[in-house]
N, C-alpha and C. Protein backbone atom coordinates (compact mmCIF):
# COMPACT_ATOMS: atom_id res chain seq x y z
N UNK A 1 0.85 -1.15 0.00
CA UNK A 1 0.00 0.00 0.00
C UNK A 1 0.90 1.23 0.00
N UNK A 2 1.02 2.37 -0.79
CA UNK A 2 1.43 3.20 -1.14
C UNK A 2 0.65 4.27 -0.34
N UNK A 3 1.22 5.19 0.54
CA UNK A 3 0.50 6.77 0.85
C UNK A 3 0.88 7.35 0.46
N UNK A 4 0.55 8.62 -0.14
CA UNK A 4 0.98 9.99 -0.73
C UNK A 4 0.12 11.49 0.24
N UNK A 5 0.97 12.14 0.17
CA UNK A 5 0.15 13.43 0.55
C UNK A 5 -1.14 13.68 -0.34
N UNK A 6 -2.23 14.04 0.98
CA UNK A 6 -3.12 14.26 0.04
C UNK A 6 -3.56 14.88 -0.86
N UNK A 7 -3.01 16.35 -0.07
CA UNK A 7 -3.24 17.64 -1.37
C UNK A 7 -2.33 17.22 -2.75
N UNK A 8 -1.35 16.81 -2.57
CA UNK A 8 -0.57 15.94 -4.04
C UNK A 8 -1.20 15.57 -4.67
N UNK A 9 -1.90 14.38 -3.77
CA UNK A 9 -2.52 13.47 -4.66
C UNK A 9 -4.31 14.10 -5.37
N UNK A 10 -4.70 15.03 -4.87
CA UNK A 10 -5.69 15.48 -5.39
C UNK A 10 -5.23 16.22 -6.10
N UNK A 11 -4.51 17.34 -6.10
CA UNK A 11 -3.81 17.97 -7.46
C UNK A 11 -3.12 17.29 -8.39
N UNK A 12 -2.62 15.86 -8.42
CA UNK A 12 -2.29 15.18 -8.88
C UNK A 12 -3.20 14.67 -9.99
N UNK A 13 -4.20 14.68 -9.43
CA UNK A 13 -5.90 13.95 -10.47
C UNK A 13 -6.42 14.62 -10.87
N UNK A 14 -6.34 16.00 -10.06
CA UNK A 14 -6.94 17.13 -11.09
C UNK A 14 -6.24 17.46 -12.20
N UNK A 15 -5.24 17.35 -12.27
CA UNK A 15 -4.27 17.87 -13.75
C UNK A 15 -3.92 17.10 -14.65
N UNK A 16 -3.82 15.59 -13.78
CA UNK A 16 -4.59 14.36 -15.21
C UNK A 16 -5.69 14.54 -16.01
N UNK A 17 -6.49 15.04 -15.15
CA UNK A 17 -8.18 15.08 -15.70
C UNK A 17 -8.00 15.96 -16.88
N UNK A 18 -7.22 17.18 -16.35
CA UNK A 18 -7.53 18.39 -17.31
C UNK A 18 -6.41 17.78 -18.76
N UNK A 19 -4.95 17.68 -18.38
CA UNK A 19 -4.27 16.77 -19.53
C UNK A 19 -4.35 15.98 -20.48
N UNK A 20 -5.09 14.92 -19.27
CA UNK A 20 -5.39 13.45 -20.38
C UNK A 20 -7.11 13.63 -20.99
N UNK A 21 -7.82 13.95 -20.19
CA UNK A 21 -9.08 13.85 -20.41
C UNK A 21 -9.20 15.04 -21.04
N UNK A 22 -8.68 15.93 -21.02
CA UNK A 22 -9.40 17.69 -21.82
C UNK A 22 -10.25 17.86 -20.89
N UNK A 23 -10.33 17.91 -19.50
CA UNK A 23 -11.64 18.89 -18.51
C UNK A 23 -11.35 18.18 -17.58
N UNK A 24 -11.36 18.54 -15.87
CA UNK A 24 -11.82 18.52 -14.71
C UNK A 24 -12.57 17.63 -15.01
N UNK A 25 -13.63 17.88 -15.85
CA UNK A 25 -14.67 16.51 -15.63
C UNK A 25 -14.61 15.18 -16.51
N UNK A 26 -14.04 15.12 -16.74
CA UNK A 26 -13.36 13.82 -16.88
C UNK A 26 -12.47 12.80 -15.85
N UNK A 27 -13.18 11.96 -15.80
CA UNK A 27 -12.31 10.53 -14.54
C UNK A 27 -11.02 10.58 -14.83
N UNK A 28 -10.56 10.34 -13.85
CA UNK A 28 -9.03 9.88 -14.18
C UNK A 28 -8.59 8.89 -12.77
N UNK A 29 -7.84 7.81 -13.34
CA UNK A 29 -7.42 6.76 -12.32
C UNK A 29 -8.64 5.74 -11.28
N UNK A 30 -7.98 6.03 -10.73
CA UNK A 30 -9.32 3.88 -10.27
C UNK A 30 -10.76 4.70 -10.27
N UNK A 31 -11.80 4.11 -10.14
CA UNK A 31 -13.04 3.88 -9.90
C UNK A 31 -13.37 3.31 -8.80
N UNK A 32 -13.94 3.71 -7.69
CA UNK A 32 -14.20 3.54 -6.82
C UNK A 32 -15.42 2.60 -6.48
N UNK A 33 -15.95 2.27 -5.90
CA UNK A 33 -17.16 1.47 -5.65
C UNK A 33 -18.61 2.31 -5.67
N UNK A 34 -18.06 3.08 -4.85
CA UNK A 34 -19.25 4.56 -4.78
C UNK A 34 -19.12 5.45 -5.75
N UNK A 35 -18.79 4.74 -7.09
CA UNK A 35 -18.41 5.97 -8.33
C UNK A 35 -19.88 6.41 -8.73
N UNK A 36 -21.00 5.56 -8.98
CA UNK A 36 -22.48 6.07 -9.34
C UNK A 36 -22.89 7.56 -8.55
N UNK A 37 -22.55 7.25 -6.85
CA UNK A 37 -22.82 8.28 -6.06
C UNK A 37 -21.81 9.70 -6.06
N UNK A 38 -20.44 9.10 -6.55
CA UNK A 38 -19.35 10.52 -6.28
C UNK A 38 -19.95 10.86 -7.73
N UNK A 39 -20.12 10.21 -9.17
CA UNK A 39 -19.94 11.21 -10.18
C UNK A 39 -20.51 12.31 -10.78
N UNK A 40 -21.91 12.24 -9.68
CA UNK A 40 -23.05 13.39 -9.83
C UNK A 40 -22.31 15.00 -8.77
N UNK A 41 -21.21 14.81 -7.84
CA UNK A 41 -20.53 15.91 -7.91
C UNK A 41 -19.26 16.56 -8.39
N UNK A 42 -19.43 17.80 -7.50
CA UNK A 42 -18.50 18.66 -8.45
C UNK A 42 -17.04 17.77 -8.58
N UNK A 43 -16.08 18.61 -9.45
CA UNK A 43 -14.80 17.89 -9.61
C UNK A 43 -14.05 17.58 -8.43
N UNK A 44 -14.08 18.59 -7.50
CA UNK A 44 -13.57 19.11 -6.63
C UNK A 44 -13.98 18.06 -5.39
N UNK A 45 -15.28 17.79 -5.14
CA UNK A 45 -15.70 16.74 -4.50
C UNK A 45 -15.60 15.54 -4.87
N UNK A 46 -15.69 15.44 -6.23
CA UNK A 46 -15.21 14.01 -6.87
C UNK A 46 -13.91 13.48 -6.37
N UNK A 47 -13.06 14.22 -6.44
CA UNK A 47 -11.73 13.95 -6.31
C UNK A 47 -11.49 13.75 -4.72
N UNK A 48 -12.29 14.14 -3.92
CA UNK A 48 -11.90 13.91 -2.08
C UNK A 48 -12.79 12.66 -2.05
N UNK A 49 -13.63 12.67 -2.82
CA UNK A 49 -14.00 11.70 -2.23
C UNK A 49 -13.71 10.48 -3.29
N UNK A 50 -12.94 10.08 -4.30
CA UNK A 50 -12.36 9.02 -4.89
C UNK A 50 -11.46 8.90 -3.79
N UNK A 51 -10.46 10.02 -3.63
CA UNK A 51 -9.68 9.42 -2.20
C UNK A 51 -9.82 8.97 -0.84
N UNK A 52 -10.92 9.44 -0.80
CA UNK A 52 -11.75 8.73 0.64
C UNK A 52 -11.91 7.44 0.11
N UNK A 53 -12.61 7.03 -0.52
CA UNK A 53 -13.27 5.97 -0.89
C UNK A 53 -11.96 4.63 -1.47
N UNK A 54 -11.11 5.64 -2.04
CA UNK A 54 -9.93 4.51 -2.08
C UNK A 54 -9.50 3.87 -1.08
N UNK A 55 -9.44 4.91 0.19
CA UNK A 55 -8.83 4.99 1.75
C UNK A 55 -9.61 3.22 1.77
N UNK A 56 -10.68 3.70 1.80
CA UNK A 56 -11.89 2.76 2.38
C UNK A 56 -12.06 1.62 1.91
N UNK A 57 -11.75 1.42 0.94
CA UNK A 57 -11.91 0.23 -0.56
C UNK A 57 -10.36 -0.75 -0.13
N UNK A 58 -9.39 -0.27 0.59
CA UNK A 58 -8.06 -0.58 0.78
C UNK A 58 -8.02 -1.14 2.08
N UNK A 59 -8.63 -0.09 2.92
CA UNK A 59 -8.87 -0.64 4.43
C UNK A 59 -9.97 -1.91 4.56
N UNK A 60 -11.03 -1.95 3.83
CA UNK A 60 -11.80 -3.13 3.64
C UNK A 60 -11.25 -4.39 2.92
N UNK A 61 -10.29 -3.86 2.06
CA UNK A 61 -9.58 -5.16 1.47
C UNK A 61 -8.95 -5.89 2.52
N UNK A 62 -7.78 -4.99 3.08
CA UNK A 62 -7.00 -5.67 4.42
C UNK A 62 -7.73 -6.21 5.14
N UNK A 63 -9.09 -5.64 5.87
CA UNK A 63 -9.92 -5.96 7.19
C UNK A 63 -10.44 -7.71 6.67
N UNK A 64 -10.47 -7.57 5.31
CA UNK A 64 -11.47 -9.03 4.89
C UNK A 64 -11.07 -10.52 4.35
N UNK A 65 -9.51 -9.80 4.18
CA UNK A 65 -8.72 -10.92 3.57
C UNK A 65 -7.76 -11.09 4.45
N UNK A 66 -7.44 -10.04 5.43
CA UNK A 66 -6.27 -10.52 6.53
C UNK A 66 -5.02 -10.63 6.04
N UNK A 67 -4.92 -9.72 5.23
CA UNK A 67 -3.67 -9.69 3.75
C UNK A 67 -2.95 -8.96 4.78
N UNK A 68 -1.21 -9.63 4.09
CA UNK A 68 -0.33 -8.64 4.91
C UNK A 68 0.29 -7.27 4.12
N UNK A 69 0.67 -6.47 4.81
CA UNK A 69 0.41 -5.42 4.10
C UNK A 69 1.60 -4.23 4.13
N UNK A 70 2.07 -4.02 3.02
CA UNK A 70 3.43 -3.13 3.35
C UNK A 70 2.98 -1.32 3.23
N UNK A 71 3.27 -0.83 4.02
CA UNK A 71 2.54 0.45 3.83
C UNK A 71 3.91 1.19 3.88
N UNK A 72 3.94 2.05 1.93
CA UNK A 72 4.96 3.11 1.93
C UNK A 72 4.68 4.15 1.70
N UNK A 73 5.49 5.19 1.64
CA UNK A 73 5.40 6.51 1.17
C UNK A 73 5.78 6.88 -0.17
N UNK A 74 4.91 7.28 -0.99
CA UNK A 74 4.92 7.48 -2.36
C UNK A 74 6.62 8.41 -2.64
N UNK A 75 6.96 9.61 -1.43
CA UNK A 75 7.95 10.40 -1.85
C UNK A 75 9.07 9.96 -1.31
N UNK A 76 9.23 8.91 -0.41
CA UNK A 76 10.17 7.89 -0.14
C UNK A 76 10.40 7.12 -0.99
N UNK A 77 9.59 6.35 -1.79
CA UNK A 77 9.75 5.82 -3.22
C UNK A 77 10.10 6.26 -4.21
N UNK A 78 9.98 7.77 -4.65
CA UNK A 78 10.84 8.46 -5.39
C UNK A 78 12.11 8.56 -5.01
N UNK A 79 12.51 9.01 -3.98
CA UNK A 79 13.65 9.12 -3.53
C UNK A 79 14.63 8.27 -3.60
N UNK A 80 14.67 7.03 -3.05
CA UNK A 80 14.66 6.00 -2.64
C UNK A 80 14.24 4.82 -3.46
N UNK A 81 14.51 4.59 -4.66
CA UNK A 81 13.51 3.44 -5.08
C UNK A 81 14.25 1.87 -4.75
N UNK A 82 15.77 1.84 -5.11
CA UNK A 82 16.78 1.05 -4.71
C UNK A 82 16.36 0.40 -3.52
N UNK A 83 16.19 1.59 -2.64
CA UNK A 83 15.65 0.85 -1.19
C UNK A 83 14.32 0.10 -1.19
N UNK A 84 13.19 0.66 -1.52
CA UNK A 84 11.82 0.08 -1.58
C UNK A 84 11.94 -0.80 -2.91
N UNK A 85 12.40 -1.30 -3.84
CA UNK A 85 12.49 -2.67 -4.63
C UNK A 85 13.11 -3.70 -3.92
N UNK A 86 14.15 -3.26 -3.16
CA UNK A 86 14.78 -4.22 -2.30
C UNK A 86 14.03 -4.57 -1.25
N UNK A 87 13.34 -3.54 -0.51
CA UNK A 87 12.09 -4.50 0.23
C UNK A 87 11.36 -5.37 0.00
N UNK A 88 10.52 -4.82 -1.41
CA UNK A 88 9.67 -5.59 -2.29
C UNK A 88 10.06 -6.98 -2.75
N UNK A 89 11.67 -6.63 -3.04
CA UNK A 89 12.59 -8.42 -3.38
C UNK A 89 12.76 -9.41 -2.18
N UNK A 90 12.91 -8.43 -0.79
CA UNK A 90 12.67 -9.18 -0.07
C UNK A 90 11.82 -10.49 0.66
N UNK A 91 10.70 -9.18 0.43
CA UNK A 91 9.44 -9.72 0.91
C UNK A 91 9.02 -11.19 -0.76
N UNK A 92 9.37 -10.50 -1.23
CA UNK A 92 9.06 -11.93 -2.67
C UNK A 92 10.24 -13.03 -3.04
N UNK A 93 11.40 -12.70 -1.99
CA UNK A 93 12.60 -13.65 -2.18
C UNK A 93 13.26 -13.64 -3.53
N UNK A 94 13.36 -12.15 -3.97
CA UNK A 94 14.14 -12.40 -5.52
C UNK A 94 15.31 -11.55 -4.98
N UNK A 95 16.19 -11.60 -6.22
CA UNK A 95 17.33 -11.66 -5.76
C UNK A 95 17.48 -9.78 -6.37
N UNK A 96 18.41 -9.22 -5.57
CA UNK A 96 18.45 -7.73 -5.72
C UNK A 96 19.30 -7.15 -6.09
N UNK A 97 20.22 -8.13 -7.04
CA UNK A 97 21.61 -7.74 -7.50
C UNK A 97 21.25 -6.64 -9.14
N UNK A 98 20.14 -6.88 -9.80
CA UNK A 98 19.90 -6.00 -10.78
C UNK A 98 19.02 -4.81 -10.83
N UNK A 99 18.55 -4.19 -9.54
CA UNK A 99 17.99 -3.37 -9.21
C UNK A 99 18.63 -2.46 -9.93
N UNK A 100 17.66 -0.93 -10.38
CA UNK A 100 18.02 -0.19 -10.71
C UNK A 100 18.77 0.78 -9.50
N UNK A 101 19.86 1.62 -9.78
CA UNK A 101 20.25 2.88 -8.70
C UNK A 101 19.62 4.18 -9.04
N UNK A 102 18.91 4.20 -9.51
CA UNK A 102 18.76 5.81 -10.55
C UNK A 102 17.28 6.18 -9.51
N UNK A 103 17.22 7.20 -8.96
CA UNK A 103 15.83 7.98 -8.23
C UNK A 103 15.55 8.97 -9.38
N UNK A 104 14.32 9.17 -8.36
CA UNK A 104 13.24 10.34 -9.35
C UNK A 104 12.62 11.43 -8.40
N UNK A 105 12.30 12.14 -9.08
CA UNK A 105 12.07 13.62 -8.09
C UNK A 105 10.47 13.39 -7.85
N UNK A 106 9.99 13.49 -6.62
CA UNK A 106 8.93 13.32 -6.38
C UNK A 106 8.42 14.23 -6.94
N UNK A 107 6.64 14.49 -7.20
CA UNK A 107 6.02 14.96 -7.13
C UNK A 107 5.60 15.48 -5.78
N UNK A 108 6.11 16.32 -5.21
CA UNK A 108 5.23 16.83 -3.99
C UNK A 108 5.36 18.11 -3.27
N UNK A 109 4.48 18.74 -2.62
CA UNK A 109 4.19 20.00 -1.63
C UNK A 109 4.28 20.61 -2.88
N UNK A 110 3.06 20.68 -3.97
CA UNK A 110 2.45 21.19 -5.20
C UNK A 110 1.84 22.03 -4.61
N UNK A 111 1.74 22.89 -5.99
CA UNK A 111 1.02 24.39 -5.23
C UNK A 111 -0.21 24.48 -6.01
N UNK A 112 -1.45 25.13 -5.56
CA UNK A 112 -2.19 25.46 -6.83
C UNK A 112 -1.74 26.52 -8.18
N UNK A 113 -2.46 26.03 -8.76
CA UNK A 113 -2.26 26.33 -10.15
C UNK A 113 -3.44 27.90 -10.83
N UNK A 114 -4.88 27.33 -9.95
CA UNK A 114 -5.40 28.35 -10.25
C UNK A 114 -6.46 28.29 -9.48
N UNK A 115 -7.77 29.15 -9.53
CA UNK A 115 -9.02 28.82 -8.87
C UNK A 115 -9.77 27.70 -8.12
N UNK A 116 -9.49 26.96 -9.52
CA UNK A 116 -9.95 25.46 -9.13
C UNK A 116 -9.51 24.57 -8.12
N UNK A 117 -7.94 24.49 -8.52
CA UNK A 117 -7.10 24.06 -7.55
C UNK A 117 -6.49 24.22 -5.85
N UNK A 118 -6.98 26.12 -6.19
CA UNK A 118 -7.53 26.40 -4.90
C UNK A 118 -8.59 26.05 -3.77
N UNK A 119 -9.42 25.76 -4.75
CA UNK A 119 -10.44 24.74 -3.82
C UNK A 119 -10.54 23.77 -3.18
N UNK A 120 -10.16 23.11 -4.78
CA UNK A 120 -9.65 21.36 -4.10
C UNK A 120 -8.78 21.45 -2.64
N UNK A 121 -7.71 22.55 -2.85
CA UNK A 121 -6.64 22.16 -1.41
C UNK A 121 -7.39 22.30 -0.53
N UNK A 122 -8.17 23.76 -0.09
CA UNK A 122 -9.72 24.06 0.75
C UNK A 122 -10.34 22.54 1.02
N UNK A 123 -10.65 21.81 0.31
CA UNK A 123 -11.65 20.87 0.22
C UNK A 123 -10.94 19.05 1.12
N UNK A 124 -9.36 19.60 0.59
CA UNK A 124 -8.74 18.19 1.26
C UNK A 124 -8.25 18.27 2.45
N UNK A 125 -8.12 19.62 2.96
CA UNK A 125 -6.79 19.94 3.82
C UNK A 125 -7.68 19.42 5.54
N UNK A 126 -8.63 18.79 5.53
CA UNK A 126 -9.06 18.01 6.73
C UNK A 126 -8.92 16.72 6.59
N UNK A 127 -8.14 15.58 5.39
CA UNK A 127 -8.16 14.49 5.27
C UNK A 127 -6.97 14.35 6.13
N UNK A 128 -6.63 13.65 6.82
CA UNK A 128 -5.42 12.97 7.40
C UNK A 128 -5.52 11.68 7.09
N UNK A 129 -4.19 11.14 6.78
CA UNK A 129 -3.62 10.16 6.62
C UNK A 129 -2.52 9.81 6.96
């Protein structure tokens, strides 16, 4: 299981949307269970609550299958990837001699961009995780 900051990760989906899709209102990334109920709101709510609902969709997976569960940090994984593949090889018993060394610059502590984006942060900045 991967965490990311949230405001990231909601500015993160908002600028897919607008990129890949041409509009805010356009989906971008998983579908949630409660997608019938989130897609009748705004973008802005769409997007807190795909991440709620992921929260929830993840925590119900663990609670039901009793799965074990590695919980990282998305900007530790940028940083760091050498380290978190080598966990990952660990935990799967492969061998870690061809790992890549090369990191990547996270995405994170994004700023808004404009109006919209202003909101969204307004709209997430009570999620903790």
């Amino acid at each position: 299981h991967i965490k990311r900051n949230v405001i990231d990760t909601g500015l993160s989906i908002l600028r897919a949307r607008k990129m890949y899709g041409g509009s805010e209102k356009r989906w971008w990334s998983l579908l949630p269970r409660k997608i019938n109920r989130i897609s009748k709101l705004s973008p802005e709510q769409q997007i807190k609550s795909q991440i709620l609902s992921t929260y929830e969709d993840i925590d119900y997976q663990v609670r039901e299958t009793n799965a074990r569960l590695i919980t990282l940090q998305y900007e530790d994984i940028c940083r760091h990837p050498r380290k978190f593949l080598s966990l990952i090889a660990k935990e799967l018993n492969v061998d870690v001699k061809s790992l890549p060394r090369r990191s990547f610059k996270p995405h994170i502590n994004l700023f808004p961009r404009d109006s919209l984006e202003a909101r969204l942060v307004d709209i997430l900045k009570d999620i903790e995780r």
